[in-house]
Protein backbone atom coordinates (compact mmCIF):
# COMPACT_ATOMS: atom_id res chain seq x y z
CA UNK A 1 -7.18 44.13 81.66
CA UNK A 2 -9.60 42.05 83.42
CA UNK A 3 -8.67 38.76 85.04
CA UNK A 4 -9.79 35.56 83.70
CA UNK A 5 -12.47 33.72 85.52
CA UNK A 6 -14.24 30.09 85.67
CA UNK A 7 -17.49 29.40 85.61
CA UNK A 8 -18.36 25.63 86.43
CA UNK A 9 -21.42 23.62 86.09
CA UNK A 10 -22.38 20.17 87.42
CA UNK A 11 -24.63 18.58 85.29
CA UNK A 12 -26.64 15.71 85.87
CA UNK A 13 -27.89 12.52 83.36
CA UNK A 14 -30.64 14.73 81.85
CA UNK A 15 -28.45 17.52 79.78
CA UNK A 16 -31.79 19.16 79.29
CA UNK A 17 -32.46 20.06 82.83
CA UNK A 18 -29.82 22.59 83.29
CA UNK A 19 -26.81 22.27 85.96
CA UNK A 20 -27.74 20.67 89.22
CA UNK A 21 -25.16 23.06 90.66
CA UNK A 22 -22.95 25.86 89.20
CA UNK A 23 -20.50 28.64 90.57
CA UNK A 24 -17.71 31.01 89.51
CA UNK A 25 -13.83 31.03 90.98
CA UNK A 26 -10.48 32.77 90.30
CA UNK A 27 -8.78 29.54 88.90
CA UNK A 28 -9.71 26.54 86.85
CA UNK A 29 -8.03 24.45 89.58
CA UNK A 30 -10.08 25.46 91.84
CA UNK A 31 -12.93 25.01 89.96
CA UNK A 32 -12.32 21.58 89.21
CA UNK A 33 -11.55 20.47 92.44
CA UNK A 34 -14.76 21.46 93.20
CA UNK A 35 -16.69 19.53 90.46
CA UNK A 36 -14.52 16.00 91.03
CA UNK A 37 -15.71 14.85 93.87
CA UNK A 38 -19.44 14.73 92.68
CA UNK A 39 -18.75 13.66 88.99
CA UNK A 40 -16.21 10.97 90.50
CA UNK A 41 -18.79 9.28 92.63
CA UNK A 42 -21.50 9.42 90.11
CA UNK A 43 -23.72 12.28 91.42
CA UNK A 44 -23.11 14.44 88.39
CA UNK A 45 -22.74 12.87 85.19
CA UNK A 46 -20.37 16.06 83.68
CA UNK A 47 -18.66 19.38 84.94
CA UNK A 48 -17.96 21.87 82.82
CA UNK A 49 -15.55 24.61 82.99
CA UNK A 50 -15.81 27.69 80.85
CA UNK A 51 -12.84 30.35 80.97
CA UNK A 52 -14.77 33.66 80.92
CA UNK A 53 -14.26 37.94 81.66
CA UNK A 54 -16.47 39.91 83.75
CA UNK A 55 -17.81 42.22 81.76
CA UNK A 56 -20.58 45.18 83.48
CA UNK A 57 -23.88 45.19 81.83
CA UNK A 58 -25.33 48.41 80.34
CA UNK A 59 -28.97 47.18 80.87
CA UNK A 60 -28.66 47.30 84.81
CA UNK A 61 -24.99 47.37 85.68
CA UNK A 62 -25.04 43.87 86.89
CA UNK A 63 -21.91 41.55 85.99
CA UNK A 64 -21.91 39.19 83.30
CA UNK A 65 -19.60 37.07 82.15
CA UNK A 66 -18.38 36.61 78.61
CA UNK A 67 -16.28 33.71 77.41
CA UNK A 68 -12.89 33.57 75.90
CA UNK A 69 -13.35 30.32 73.96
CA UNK A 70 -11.89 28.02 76.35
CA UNK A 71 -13.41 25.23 77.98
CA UNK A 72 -12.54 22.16 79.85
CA UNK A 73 -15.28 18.91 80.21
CA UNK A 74 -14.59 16.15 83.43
CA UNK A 75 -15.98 13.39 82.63
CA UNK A 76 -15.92 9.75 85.40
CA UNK A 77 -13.15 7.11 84.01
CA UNK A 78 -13.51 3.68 84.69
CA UNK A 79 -11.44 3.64 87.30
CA UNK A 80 -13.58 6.60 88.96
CA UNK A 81 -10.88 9.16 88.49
CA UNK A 82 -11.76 12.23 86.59
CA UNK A 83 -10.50 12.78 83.08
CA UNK A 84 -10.06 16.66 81.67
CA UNK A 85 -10.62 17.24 78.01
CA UNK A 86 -9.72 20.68 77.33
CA UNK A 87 -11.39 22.56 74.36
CA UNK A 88 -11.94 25.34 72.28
CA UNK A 89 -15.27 27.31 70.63
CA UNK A 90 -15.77 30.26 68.62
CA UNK A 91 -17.54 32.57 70.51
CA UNK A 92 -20.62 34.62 69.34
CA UNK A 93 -19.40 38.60 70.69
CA UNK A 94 -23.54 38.90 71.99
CA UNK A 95 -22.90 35.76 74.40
CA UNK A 96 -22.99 36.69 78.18
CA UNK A 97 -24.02 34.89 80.96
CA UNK A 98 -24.84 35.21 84.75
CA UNK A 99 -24.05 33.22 87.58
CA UNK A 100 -27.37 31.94 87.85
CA UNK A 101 -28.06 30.90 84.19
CA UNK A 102 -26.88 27.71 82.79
CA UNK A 103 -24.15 27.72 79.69
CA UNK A 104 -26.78 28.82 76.94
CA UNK A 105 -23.90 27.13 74.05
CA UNK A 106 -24.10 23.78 75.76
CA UNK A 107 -27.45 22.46 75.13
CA UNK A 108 -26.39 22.65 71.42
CA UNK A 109 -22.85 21.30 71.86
CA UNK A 110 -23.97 18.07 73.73
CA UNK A 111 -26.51 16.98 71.38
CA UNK A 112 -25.22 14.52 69.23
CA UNK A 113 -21.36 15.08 70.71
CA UNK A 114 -19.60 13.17 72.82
């Protein structure tokens, strides 16, 4: 079986402008140490974690990524700490992504959501 993996996105005020940074680690630890700093001092407005599986794709045998379902949003407190909501989605089985691409679900899942 393949390990899990965590793709993390920093996103910025404007949702619609796609992740001002992004990256991929081993652990979700990891990966939200990495996104705290810069959502708890105000330079990103969200991170968001998504728990996914390499996967190898047929059309050029580059690695994708496809999600298990689980997902975690930091979001700043008032006291500039970080708070962790973890979460799950149902996941469409032709859903994939790439390092370099944003988290095609979450332009849908932050309009209108808090």
């Amino acid at each position: 079986m393949l390990s899990r993996m965590y793709l993390w996105s920093l996103l910025g005020t404007d949702l619609s402008a796609g992740p001002a940074s992004s990256g991929i680690t081993s652990d979700a630890a990891s990966a939200m140490r990495l996104g705290e700093p810069e959502v708890a001092n105000g330079s990103a407005f969200l991170c968001i974690i998504e728990e996914v599986r390499p996967r190898i794709s047929v059309g050029g045998l580059g690695t994708i990524y496809q999600s298990t379902g689980r997902y975690w949003i930091g979001r700043r407190t008032r006291g500039n700490g970080i708070f962790w909501e973890a979460k799950r989605r149902t996941v469409d089985a032709a859903e994939v992504y790439r390092v370099d691409e944003s988290l095609c679900w979450l332009a849908g899942m932050t309009v209108g959501q808090s």
